[in-house]
N, C-alpha and C. Protein backbone atom coordinates (compact mmCIF):
# COMPACT_ATOMS: atom_id res chain seq x y z
N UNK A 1 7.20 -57.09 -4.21
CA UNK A 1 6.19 -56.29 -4.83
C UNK A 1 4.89 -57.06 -4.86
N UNK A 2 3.64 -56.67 -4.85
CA UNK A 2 2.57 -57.05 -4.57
C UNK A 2 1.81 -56.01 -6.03
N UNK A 3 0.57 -56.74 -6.31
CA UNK A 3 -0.39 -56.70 -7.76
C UNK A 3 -1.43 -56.86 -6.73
N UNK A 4 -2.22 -55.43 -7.28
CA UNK A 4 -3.91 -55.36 -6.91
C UNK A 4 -4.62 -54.89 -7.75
N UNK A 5 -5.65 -55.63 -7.81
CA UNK A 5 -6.67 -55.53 -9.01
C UNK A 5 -7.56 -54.30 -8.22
N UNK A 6 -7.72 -52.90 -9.14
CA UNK A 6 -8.74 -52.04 -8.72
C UNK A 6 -9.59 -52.03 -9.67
N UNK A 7 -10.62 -52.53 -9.47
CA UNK A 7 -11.59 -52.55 -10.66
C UNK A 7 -11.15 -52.50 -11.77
N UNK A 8 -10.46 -53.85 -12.16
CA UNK A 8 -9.60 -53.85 -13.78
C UNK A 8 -8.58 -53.27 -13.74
N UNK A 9 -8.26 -52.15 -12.92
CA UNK A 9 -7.07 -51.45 -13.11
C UNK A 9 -5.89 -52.33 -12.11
N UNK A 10 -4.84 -53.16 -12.77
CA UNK A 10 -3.76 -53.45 -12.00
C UNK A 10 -2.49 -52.21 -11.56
N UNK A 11 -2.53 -52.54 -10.47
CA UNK A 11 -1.28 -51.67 -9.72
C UNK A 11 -0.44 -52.43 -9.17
N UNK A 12 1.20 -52.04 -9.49
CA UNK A 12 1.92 -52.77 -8.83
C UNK A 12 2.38 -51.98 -7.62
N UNK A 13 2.09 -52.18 -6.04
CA UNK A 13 2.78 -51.33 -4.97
C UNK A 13 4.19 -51.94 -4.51
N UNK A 14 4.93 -51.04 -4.02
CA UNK A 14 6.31 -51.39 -4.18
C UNK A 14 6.18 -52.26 -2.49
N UNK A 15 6.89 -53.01 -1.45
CA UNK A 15 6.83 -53.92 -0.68
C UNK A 15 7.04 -52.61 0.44
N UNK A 16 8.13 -51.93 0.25
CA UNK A 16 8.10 -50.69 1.47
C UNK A 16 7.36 -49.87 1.19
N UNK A 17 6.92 -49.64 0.41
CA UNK A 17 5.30 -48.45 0.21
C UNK A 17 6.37 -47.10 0.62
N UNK A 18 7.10 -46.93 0.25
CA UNK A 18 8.39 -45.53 0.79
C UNK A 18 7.80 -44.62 -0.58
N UNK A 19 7.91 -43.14 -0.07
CA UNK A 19 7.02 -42.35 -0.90
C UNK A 19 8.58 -42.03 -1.27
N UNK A 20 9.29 -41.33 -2.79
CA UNK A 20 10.30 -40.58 -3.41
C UNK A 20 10.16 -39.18 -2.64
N UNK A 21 11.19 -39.39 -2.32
CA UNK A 21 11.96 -38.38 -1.20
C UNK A 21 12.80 -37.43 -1.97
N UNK A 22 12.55 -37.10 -3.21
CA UNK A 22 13.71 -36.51 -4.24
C UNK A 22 12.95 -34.62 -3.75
N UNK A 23 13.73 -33.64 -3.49
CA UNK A 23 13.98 -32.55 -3.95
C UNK A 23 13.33 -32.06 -4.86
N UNK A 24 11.63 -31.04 -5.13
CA UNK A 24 11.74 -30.41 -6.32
C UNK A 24 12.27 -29.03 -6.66
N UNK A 25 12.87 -28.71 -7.39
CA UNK A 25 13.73 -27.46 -7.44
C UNK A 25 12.80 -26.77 -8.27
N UNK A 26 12.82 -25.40 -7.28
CA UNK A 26 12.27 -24.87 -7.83
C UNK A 26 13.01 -23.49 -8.40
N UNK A 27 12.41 -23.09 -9.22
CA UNK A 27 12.78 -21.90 -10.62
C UNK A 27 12.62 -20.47 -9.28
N UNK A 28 13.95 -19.62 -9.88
CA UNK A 28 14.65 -18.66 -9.34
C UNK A 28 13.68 -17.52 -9.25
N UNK A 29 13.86 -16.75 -8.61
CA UNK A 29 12.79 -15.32 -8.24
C UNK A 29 12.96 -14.51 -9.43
N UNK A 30 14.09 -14.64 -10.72
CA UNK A 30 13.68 -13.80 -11.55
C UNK A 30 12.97 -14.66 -12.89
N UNK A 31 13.52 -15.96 -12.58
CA UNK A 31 12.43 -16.76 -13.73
C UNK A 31 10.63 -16.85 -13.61
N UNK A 32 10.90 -16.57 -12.42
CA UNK A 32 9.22 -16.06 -12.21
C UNK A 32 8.59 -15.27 -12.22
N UNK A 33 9.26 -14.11 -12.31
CA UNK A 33 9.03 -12.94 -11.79
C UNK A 33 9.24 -11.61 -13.23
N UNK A 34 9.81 -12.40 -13.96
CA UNK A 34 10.84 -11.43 -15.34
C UNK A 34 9.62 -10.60 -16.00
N UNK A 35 8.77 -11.65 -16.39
CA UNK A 35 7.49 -11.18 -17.11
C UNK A 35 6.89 -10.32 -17.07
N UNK A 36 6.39 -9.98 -15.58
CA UNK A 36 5.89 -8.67 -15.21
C UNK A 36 6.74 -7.36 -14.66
N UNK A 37 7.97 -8.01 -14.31
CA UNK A 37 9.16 -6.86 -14.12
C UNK A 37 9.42 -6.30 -14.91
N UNK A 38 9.87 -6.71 -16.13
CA UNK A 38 10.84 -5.82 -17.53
C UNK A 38 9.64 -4.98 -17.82
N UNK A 39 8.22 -5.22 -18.25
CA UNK A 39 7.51 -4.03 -18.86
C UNK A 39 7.08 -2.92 -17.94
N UNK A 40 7.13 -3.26 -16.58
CA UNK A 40 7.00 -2.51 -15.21
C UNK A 40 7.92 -1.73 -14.80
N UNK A 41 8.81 -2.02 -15.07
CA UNK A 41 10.38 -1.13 -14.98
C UNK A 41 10.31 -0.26 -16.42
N UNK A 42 10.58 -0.92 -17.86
CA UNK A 42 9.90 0.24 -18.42
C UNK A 42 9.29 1.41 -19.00
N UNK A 43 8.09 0.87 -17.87
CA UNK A 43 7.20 2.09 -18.44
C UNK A 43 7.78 3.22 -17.27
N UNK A 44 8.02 2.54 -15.81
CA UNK A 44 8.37 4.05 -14.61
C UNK A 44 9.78 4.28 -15.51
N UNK A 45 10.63 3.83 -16.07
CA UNK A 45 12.28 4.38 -17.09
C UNK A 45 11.55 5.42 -17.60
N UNK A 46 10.37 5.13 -18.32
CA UNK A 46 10.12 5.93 -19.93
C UNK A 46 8.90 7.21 -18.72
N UNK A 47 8.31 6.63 -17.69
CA UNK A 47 8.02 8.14 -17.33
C UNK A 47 8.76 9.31 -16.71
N UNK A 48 9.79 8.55 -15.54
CA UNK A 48 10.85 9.45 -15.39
C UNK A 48 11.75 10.41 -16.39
N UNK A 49 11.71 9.44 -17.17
CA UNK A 49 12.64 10.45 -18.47
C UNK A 49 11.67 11.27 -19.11
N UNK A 50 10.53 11.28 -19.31
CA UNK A 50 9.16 11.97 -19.61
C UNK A 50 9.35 13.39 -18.54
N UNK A 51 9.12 12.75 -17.37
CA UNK A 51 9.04 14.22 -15.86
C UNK A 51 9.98 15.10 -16.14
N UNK A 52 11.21 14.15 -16.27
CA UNK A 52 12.46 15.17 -15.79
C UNK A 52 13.20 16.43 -16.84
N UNK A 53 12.22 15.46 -18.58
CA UNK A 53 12.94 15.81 -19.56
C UNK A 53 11.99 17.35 -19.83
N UNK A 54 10.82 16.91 -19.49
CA UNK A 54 9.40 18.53 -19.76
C UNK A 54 9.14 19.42 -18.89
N UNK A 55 10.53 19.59 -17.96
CA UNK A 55 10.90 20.83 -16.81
C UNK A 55 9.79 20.48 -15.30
N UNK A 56 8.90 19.49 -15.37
CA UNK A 56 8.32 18.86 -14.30
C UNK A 56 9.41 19.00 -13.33
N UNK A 57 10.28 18.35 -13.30
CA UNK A 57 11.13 18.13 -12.51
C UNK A 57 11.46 19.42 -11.60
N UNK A 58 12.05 20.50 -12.35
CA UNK A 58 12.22 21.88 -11.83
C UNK A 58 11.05 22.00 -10.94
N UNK A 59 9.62 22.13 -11.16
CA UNK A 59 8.64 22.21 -10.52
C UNK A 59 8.36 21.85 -9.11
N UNK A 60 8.90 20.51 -9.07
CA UNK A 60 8.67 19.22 -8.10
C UNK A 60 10.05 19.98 -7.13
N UNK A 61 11.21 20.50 -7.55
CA UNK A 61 12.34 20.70 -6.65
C UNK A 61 12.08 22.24 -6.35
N UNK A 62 11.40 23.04 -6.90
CA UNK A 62 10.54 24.30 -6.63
C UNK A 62 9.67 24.15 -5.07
N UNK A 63 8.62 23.64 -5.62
CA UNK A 63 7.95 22.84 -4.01
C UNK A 63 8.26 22.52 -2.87
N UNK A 64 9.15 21.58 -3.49
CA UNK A 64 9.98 20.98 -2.12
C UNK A 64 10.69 21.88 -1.59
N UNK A 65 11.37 23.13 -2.56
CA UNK A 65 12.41 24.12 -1.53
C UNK A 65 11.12 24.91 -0.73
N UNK A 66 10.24 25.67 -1.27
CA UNK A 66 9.18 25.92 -0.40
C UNK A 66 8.52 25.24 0.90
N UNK A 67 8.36 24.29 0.13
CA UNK A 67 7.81 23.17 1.53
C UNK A 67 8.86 22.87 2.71
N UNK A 68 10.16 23.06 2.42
CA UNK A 68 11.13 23.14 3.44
C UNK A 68 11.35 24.89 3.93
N UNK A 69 10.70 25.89 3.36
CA UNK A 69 11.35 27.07 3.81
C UNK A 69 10.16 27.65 4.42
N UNK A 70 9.60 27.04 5.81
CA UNK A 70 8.37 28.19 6.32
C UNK A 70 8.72 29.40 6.33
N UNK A 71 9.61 29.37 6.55
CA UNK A 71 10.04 31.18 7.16
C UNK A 71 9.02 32.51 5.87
N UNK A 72 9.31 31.62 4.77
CA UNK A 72 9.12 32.78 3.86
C UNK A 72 7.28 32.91 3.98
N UNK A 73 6.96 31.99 4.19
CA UNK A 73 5.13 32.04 4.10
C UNK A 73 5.13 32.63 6.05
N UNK A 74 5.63 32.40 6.52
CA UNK A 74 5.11 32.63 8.07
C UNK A 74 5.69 34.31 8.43
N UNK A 75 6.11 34.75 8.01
CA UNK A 75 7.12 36.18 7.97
C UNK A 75 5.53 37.18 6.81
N UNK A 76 5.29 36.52 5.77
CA UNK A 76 4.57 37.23 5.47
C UNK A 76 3.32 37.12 5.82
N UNK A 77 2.90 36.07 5.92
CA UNK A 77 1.76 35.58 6.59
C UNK A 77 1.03 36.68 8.01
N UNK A 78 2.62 37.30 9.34
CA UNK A 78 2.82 38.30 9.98
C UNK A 78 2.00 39.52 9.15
N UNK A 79 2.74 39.82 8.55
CA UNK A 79 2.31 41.20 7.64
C UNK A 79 1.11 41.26 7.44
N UNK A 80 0.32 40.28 6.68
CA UNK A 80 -0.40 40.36 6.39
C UNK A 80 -2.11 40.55 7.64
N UNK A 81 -1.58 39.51 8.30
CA UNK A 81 -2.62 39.26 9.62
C UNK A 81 -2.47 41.03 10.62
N UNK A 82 -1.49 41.56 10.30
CA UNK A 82 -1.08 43.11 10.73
C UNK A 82 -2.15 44.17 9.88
N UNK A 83 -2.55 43.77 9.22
CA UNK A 83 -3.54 44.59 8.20
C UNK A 83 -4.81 44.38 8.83
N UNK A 84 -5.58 45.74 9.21
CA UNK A 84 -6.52 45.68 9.37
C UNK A 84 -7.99 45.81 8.92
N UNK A 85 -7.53 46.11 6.97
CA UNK A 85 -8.38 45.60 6.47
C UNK A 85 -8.55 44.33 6.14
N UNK A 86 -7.59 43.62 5.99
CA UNK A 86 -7.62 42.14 5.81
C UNK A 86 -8.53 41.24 7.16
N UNK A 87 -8.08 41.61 8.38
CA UNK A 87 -9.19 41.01 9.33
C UNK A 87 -10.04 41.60 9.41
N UNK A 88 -10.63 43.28 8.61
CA UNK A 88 -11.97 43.21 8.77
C UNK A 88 -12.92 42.08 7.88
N UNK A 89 -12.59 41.60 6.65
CA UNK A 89 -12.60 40.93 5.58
C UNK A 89 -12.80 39.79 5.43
N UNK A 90 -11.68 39.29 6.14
CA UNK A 90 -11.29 37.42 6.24
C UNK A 90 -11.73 37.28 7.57
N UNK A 91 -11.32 38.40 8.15
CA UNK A 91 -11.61 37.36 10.02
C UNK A 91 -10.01 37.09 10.63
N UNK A 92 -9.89 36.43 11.62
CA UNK A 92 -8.68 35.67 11.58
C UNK A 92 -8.18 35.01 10.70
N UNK A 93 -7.00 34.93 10.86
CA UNK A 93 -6.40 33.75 9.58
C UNK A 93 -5.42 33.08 10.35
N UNK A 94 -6.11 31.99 9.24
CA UNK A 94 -5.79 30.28 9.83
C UNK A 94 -3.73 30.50 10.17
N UNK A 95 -3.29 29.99 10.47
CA UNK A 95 -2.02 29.70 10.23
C UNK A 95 -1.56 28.43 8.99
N UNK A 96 -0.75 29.12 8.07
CA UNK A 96 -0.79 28.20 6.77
C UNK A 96 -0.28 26.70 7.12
N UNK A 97 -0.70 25.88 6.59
CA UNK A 97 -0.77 24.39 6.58
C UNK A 97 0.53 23.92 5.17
N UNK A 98 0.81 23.19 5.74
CA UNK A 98 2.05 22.56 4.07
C UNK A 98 1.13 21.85 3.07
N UNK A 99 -0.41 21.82 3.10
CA UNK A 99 -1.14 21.13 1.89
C UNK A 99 -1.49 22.73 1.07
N UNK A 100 -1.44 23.54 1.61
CA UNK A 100 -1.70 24.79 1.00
C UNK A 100 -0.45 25.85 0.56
N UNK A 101 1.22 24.90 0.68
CA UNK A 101 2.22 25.28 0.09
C UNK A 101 2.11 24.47 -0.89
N UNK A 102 1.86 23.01 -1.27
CA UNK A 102 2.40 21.73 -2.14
C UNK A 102 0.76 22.47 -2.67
N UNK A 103 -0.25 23.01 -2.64
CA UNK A 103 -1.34 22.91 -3.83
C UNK A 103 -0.88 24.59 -4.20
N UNK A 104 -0.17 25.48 -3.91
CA UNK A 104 -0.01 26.84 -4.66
C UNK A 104 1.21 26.78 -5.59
N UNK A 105 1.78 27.72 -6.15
CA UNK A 105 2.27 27.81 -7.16
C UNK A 105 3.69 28.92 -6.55
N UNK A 106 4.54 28.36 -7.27
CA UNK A 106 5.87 28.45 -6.66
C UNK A 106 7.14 28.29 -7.87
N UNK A 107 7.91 29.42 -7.97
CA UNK A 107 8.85 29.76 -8.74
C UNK A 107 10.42 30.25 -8.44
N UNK A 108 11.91 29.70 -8.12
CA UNK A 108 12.26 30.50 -7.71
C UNK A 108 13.75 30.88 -8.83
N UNK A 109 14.44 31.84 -9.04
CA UNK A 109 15.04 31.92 -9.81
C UNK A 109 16.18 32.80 -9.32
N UNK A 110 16.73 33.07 -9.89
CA UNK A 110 18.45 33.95 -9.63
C UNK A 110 18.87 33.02 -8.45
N UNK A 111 19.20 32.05 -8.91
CA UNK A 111 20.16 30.65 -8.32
C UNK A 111 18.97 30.86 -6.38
N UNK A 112 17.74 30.77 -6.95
CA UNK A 112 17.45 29.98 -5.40
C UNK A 112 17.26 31.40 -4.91
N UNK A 113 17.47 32.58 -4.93
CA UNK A 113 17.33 33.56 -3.97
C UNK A 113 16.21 34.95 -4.45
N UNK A 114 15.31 34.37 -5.25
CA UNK A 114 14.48 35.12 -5.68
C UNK A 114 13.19 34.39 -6.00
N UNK A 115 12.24 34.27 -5.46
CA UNK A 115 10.98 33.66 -5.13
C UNK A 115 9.13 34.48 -5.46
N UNK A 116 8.73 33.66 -6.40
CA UNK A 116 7.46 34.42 -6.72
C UNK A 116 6.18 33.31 -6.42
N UNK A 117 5.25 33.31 -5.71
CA UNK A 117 4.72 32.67 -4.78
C UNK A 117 3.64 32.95 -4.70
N UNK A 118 2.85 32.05 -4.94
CA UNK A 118 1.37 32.03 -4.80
C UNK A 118 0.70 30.68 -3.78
N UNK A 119 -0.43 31.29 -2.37
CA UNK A 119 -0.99 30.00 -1.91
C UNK A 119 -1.93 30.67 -1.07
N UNK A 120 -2.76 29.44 -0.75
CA UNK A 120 -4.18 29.82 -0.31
C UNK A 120 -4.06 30.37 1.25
N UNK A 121 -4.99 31.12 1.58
CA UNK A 121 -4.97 31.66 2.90
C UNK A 121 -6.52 31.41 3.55
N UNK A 122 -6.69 31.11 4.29
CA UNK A 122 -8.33 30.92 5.30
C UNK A 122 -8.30 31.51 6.07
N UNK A 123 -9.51 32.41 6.52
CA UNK A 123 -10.05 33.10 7.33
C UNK A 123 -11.63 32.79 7.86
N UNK A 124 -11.65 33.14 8.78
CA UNK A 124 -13.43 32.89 9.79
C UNK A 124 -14.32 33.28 9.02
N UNK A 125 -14.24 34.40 7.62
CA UNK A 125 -15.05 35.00 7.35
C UNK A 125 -15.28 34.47 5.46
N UNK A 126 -13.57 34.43 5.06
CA UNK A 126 -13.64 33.98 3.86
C UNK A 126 -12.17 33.40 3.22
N UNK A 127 -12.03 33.63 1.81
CA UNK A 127 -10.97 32.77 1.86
C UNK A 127 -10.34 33.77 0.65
N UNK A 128 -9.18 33.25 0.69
CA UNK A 128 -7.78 34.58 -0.32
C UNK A 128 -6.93 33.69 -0.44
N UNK A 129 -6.07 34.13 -1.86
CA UNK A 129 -4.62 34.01 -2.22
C UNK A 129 -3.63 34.87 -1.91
N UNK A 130 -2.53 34.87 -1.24
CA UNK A 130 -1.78 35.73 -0.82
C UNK A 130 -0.84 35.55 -1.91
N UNK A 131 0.03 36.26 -2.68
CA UNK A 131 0.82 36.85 -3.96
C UNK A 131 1.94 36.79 -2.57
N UNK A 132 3.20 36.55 -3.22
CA UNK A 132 4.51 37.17 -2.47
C UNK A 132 5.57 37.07 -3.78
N UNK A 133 5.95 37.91 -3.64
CA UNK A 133 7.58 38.46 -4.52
C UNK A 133 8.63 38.77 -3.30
N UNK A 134 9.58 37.95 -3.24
CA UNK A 134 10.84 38.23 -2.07
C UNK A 134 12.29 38.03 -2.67
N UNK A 135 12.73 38.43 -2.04
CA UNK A 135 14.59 38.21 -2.68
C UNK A 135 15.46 38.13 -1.23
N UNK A 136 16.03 36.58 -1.32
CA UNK A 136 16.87 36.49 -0.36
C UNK A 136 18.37 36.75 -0.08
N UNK A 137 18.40 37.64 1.03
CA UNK A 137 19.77 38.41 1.01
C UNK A 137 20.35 38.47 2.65
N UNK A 138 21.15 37.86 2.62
CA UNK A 138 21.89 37.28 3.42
C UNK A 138 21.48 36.24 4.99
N UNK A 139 20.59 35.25 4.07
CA UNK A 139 19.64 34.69 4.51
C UNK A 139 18.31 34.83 5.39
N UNK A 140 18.00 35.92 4.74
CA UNK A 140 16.94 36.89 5.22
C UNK A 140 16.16 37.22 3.71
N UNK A 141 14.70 36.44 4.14
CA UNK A 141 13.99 37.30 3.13
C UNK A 141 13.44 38.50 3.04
N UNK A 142 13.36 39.29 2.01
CA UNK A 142 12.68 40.58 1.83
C UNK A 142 11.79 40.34 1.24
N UNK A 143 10.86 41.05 1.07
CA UNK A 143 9.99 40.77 0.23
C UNK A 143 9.48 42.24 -0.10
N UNK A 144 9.50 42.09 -1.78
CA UNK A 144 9.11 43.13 -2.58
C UNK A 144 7.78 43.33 -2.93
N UNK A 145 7.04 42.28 -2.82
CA UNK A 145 5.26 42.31 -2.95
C UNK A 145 4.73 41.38 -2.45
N UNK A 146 3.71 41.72 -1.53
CA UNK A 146 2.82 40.97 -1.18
C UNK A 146 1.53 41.61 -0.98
N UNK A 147 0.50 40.87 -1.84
CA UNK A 147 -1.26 41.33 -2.35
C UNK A 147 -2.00 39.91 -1.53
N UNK A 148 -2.87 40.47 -1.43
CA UNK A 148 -3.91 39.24 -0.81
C UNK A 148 -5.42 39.49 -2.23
N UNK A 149 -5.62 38.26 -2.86
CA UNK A 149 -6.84 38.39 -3.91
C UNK A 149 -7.77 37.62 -3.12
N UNK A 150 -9.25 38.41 -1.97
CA UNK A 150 -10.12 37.86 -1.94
C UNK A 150 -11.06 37.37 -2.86
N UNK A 151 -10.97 35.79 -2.70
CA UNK A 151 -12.05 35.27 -3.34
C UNK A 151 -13.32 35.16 -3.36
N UNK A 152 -13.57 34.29 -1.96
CA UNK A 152 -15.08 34.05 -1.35
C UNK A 152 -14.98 35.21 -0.14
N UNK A 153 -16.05 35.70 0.23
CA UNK A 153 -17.21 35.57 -0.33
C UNK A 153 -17.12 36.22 -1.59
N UNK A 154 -17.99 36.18 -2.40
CA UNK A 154 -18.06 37.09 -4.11
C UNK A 154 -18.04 38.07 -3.97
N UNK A 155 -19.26 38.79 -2.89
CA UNK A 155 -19.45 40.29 -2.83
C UNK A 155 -18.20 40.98 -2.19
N UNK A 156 -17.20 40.37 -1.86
CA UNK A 156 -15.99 40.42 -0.90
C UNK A 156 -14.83 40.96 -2.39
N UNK A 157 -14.72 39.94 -3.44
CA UNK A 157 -13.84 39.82 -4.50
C UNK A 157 -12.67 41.58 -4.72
N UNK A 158 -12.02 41.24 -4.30
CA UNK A 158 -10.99 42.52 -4.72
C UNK A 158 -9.74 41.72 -4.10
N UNK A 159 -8.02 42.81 -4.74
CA UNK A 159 -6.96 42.58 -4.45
C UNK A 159 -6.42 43.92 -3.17
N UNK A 160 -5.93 42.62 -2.40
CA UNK A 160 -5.38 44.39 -1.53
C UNK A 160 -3.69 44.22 -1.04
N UNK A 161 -3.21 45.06 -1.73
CA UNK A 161 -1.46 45.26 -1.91
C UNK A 161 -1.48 45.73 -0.52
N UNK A 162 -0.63 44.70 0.23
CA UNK A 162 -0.22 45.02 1.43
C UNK A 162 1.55 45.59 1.67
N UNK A 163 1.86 45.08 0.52
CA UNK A 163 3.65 45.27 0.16
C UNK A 163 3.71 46.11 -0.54
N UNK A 164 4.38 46.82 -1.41
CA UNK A 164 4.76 46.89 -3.17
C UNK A 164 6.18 48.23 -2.94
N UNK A 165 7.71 47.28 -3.52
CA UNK A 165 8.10 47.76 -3.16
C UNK A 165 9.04 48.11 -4.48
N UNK A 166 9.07 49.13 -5.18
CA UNK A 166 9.50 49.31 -6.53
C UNK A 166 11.49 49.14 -6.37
């Protein structure tokens, strides 16, 4: 071992100058991690049970059966584009998009086979909500009402029952 004076400060260096080669262990992915996990987990526990418990849930599995069932928007969608006051009105109409099933309003009841349905429709000229009431029977929808409520233009504003089937 060897003694060097660093400006007053003595150091003793060891003769092999070998740096400690020891292992630091380090702390586990949940000792690091716990802190911000448990209150993060939770709060998504306490909102899920929030969604599922205030009929949200129904809503969200409402949608999604829509958003999986074109048939029922594209069948009436037909009908409707068949009206020739509606293209004097709107113009062409767009073919419906799935952001304009997931933003309308959607209900279905008697176990899944009875559907009341509201979503936006575009045309060259202006723009409408198409209404549908259908009941599915033997995997075929019917449909008992379908109204188109022009919106825009203003001077345009009226409902026109293209269905109505008592």
């Amino acid at each position: 071992m060897q003694t060097r004076n660093f400006g007053g400060i003595f150091k003793v260096i060891p003769k092999n100058n070998k740096m400690n080669n020891e292992l630091i262990e380090q702390k586990s992915w949940w000792k690091r991690n716990w802190k911000w996990l448990v209150p993060v987990s939770g709060i998504v526990l306490f909102s899920l049970v929030i969604f599922f418990s205030s009929g949200m849930g129904g809503i969200g599995a409402d949608l999604a059966k829509a958003y999986a069932d074109t048939e029922l928007y594209d069948n009436a969608l037909e009908k409707v584009k068949s009206d020739k006051r509606i293209t004097e009105l709107l113009g062409e109409i767009e073919p419906i998009d799935k952001m304009a099933i997931l933003e309308g309003q959607v209900k279905y009841s008697n176990e899944n086979k009875t559907v009341n349905s509201t979503i936006r429709i575009l045309g060259d000229k202006g723009k409408a909500r198409m209404d549908i009431s259908a009941d599915r029977i033997k995997n075929e929808w019917n449909y008992t009402k379908i109204n188109v409520r022009i919106k825009n233009p203003p001077e345009l504003k009226q409902t026109i029952e293209i269905l109505e089937v008592e």
